[in-house]
PDB file of N, CA and C in Angstrom:
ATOM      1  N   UNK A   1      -8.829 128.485 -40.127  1.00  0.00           N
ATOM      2  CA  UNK A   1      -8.887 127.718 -38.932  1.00  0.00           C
ATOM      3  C   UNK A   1     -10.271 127.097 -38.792  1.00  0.00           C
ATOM      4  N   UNK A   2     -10.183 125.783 -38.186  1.00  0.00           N
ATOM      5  CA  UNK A   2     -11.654 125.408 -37.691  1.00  0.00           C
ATOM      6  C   UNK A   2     -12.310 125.711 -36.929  1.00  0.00           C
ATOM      7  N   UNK A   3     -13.572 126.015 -37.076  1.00  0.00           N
ATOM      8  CA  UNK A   3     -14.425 126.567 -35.953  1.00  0.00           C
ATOM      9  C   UNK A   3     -14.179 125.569 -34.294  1.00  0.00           C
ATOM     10  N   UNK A   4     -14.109 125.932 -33.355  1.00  0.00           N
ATOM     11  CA  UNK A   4     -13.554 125.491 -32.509  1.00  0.00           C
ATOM     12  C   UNK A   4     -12.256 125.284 -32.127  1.00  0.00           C
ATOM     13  N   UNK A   5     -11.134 125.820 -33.214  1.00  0.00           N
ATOM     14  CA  UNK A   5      -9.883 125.342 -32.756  1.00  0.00           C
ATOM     15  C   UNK A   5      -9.904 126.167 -31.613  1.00  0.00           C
ATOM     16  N   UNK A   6      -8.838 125.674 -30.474  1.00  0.00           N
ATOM     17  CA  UNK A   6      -8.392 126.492 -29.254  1.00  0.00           C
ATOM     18  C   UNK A   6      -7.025 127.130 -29.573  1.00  0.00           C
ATOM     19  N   UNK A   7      -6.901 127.623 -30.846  1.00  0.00           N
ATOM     20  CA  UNK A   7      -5.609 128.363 -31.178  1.00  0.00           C
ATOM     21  C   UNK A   7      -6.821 129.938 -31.913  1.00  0.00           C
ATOM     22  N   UNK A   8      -7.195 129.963 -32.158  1.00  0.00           N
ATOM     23  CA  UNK A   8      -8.349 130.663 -32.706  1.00  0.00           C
ATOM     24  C   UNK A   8      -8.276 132.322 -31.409  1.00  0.00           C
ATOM     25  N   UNK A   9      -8.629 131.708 -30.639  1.00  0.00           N
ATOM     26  CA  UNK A   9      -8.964 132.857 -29.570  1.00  0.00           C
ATOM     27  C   UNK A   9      -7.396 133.566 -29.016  1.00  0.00           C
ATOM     28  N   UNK A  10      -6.222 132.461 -28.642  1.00  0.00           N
ATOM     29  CA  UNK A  10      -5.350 133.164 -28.658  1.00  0.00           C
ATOM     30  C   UNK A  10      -4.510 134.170 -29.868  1.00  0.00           C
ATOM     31  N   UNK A  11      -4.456 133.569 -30.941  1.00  0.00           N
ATOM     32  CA  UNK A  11      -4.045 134.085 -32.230  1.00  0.00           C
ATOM     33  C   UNK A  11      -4.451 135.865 -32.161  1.00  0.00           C
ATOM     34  N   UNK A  12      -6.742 135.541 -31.713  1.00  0.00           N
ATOM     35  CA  UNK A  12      -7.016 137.305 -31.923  1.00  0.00           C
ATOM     36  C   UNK A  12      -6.460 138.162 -30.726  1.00  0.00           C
ATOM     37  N   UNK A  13      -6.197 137.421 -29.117  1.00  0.00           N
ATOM     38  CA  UNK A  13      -5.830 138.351 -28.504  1.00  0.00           C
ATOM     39  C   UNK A  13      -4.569 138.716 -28.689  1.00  0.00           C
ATOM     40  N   UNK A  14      -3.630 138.195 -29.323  1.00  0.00           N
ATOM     41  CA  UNK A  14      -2.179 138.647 -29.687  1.00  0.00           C
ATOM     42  C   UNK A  14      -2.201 139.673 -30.579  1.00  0.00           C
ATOM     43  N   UNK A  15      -3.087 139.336 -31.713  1.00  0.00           N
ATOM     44  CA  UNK A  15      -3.285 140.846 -32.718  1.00  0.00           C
ATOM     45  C   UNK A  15      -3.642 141.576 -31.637  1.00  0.00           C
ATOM     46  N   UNK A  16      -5.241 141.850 -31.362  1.00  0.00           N
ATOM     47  CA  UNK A  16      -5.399 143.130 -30.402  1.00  0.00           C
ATOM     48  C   UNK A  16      -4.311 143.527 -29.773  1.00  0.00           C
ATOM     49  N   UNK A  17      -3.786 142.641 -28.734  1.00  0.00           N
ATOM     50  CA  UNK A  17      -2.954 143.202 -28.136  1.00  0.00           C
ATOM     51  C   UNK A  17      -1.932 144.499 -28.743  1.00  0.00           C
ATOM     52  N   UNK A  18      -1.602 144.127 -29.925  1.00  0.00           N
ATOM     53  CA  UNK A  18      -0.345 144.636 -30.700  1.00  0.00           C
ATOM     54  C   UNK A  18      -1.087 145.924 -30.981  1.00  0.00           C
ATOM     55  N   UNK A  19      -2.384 145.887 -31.685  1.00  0.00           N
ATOM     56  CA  UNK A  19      -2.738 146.756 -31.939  1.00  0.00           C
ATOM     57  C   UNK A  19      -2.943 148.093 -31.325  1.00  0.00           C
ATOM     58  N   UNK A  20      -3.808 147.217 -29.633  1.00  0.00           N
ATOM     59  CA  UNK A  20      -3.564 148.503 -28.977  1.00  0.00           C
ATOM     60  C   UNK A  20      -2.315 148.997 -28.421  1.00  0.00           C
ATOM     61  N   UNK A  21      -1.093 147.980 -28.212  1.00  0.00           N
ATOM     62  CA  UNK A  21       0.130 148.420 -27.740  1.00  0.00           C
ATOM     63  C   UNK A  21       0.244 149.752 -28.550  1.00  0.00           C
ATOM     64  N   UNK A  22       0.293 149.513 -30.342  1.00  0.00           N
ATOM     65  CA  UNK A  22       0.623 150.271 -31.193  1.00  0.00           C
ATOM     66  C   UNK A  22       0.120 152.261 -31.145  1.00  0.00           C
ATOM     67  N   UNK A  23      -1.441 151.203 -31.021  1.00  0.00           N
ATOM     68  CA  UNK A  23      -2.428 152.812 -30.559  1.00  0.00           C
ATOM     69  C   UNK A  23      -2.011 153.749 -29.593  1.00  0.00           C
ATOM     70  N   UNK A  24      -1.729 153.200 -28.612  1.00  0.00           N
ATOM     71  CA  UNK A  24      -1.226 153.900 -27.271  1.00  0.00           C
ATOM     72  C   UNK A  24       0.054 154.669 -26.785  1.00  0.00           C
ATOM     73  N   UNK A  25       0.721 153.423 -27.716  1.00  0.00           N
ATOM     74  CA  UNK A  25       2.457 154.318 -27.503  1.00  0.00           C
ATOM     75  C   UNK A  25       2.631 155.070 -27.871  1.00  0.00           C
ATOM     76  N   UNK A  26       3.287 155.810 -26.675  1.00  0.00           N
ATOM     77  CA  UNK A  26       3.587 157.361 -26.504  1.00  0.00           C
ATOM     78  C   UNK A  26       2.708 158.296 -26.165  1.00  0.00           C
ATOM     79  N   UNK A  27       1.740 157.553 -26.132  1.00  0.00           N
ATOM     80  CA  UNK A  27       0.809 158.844 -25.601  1.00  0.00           C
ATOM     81  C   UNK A  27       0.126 158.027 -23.787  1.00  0.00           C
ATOM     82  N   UNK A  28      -0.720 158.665 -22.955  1.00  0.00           N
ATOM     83  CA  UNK A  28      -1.081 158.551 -21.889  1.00  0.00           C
ATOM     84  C   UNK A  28      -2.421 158.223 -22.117  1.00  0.00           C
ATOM     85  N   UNK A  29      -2.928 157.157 -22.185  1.00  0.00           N
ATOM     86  CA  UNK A  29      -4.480 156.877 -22.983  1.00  0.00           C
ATOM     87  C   UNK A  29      -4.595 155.934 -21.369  1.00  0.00           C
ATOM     88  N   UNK A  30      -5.460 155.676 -20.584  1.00  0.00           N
ATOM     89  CA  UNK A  30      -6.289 154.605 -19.782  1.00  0.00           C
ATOM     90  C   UNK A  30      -6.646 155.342 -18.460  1.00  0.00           C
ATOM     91  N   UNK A  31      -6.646 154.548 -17.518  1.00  0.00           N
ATOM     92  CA  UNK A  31      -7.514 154.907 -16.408  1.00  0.00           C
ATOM     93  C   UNK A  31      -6.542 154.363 -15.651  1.00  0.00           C
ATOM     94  N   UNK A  32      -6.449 155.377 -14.298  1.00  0.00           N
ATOM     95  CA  UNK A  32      -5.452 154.603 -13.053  1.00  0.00           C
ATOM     96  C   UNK A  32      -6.279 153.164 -12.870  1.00  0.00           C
ATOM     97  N   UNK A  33      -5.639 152.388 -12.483  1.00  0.00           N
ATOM     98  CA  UNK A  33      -6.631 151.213 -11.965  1.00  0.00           C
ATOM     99  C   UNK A  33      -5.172 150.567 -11.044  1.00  0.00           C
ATOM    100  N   UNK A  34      -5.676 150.420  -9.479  1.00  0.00           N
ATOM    101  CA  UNK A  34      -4.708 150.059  -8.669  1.00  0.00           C
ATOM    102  C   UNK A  34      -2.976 151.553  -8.999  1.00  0.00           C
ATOM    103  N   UNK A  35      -2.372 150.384  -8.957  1.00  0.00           N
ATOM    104  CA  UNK A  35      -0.534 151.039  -9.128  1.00  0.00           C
ATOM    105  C   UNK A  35      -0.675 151.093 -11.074  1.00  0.00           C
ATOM    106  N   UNK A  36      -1.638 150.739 -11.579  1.00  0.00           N
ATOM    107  CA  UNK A  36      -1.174 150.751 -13.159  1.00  0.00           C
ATOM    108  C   UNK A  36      -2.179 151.376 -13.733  1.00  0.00           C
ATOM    109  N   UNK A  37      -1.588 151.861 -15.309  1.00  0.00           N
ATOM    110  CA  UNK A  37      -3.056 152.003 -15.563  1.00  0.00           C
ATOM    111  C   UNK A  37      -3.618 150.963 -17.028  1.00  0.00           C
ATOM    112  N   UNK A  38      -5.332 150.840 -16.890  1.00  0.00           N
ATOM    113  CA  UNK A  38      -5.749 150.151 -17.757  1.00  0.00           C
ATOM    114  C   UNK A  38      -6.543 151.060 -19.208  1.00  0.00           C
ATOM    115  N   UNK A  39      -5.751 150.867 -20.160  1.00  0.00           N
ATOM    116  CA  UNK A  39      -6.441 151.254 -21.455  1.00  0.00           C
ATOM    117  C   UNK A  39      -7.272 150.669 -22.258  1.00  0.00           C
ATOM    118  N   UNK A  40      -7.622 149.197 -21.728  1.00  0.00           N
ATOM    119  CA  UNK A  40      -8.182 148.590 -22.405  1.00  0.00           C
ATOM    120  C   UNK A  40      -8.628 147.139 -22.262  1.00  0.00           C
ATOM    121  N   UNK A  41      -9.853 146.917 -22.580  1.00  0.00           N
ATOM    122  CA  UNK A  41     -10.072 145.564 -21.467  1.00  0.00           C
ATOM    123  C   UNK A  41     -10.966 144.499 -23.034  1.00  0.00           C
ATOM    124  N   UNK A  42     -10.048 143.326 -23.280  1.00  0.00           N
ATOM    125  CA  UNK A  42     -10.104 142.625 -24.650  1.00  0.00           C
ATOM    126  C   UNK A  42     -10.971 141.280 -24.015  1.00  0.00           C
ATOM    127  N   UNK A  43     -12.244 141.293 -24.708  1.00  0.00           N
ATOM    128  CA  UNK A  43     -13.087 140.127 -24.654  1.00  0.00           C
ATOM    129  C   UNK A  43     -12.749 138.947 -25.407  1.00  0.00           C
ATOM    130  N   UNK A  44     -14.142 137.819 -25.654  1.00  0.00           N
ATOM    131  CA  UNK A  44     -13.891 137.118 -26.613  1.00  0.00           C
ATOM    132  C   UNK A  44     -13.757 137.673 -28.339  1.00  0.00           C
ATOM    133  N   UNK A  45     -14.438 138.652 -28.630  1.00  0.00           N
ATOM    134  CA  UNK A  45     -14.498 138.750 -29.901  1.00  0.00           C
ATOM    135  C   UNK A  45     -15.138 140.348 -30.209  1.00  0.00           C
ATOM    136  N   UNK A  46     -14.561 140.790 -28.763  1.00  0.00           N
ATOM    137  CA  UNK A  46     -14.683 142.588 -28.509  1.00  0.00           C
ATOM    138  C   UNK A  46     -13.675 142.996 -28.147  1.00  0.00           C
ATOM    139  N   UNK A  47     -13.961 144.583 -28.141  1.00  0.00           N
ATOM    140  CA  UNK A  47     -12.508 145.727 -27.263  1.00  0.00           C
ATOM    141  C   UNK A  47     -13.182 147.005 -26.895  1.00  0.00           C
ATOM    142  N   UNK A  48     -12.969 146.984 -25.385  1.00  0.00           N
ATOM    143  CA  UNK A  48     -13.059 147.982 -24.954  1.00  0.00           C
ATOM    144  C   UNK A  48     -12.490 149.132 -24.733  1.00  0.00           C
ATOM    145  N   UNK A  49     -11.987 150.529 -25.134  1.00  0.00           N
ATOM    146  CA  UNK A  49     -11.209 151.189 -24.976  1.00  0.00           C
ATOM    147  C   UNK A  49     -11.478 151.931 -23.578  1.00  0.00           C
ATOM    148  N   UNK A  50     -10.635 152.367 -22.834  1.00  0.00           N
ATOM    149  CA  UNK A  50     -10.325 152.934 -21.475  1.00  0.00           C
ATOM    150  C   UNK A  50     -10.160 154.152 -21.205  1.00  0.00           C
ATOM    151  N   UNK A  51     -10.502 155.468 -21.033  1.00  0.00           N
ATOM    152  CA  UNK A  51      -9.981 156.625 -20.886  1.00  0.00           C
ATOM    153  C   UNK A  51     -10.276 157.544 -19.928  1.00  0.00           C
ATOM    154  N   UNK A  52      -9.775 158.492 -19.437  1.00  0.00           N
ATOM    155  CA  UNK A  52     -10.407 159.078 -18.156  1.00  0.00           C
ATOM    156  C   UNK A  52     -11.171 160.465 -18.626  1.00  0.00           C
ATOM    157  N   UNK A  53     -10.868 160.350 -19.922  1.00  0.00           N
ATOM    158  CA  UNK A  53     -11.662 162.364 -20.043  1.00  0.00           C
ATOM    159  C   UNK A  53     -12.632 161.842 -21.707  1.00  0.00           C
ATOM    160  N   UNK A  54     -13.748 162.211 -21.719  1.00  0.00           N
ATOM    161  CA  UNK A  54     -14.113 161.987 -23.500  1.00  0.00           C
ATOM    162  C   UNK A  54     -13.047 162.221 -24.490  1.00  0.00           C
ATOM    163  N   UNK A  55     -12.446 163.452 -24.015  1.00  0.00           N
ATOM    164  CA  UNK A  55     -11.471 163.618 -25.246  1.00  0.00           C
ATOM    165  C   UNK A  55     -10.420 163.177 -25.686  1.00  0.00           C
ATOM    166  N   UNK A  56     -10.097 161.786 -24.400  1.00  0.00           N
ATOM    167  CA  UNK A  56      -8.935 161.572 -24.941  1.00  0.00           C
ATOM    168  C   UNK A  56      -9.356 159.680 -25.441  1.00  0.00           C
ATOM    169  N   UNK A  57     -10.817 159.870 -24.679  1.00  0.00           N
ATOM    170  CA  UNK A  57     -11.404 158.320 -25.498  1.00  0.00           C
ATOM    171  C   UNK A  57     -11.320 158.705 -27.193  1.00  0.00           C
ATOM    172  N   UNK A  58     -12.088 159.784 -27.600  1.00  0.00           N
ATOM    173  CA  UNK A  58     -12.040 160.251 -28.902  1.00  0.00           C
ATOM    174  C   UNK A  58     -10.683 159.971 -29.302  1.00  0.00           C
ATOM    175  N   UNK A  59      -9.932 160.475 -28.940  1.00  0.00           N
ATOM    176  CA  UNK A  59      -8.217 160.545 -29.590  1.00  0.00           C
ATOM    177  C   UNK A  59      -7.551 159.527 -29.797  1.00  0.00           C
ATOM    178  N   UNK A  60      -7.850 158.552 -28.816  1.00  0.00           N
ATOM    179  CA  UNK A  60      -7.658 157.300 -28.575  1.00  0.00           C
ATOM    180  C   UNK A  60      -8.272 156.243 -30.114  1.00  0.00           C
ATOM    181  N   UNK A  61      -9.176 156.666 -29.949  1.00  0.00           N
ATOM    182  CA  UNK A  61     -10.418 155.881 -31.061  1.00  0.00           C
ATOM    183  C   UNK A  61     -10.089 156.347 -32.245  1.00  0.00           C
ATOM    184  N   UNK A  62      -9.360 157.713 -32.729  1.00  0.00           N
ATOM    185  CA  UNK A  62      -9.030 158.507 -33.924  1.00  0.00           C
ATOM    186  C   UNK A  62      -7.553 157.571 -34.214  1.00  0.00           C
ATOM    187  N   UNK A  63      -6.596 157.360 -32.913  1.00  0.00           N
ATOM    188  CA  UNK A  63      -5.197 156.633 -33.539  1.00  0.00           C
ATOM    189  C   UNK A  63      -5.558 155.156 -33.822  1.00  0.00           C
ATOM    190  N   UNK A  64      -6.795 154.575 -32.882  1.00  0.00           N
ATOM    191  CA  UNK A  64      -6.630 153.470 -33.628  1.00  0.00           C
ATOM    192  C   UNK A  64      -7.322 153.204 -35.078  1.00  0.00           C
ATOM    193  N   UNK A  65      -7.686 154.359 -35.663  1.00  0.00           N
ATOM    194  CA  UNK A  65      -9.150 153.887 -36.827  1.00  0.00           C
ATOM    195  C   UNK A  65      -7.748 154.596 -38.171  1.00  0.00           C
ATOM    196  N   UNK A  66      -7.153 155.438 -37.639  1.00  0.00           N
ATOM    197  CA  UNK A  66      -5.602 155.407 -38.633  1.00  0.00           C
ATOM    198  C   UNK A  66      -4.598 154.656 -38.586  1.00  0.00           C
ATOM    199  N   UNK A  67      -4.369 153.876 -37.234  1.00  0.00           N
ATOM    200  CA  UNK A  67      -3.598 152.699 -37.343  1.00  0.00           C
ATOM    201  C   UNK A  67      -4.362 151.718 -38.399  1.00  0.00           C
ATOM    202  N   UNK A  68      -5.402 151.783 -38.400  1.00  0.00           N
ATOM    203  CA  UNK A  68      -6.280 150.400 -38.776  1.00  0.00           C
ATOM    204  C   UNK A  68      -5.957 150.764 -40.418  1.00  0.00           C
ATOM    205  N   UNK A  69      -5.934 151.908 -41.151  1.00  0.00           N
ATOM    206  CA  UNK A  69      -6.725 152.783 -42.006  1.00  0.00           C
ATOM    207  C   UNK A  69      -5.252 152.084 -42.656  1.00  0.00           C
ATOM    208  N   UNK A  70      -3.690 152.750 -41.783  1.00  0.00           N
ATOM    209  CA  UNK A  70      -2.656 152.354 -42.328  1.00  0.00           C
ATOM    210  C   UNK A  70      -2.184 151.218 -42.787  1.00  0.00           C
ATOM    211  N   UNK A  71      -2.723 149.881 -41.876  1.00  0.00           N
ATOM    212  CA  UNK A  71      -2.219 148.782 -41.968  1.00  0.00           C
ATOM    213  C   UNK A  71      -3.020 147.955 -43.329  1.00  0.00           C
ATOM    214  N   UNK A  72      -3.926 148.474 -43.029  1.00  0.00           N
ATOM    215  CA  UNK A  72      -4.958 148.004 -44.607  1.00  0.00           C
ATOM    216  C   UNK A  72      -4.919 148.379 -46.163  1.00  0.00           C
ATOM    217  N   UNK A  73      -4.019 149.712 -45.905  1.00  0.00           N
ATOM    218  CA  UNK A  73      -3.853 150.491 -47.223  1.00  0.00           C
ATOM    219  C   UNK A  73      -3.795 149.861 -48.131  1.00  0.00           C
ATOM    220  N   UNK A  74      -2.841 148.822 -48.302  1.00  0.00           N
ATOM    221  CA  UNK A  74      -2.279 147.662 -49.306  1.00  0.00           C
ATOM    222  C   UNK A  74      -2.727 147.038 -49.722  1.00  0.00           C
ATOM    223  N   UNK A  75      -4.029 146.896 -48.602  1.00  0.00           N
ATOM    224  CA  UNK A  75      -4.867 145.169 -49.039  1.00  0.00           C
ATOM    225  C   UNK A  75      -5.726 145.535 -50.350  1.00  0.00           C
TER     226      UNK A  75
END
């Protein structure tokens, strides 16, 4: 892609997105925030992960670095 396209930025928040959908499901990973809760708050070209206790930020950070670990195996 060209530097500047405006397809560029949506393209990465759709991966993240997936990714953390992936990380999270099934388990209880974020922070009440209002009626919902938030696990995760996606910048321009960052990610923040969300959690209410250290240990479950850790746990959190452990499924996504084996999600990551899995999806790459191949490459």
């Amino acid at each position: 892609m060209r530097q500047g396209c405006i397809l560029s930025p949506f393209l990465f928040l759709i991966v993240i997105d997936f990714v953390t959908r992936k990380t999270t499901e099934g388990h209880d990973f974020g922070t009440v925030w209002g009626q919902k809760k938030l696990a995760d708050l996606d910048f321009a070209d960052d990610l923040a992960l969300l959690c209410h206790t250290q240990q479950a930020l850790q746990d959190m950070t452990n499924r996504l670095h084996l999600f990551w670990e899995k999806s790459w195996a191949s490459y």
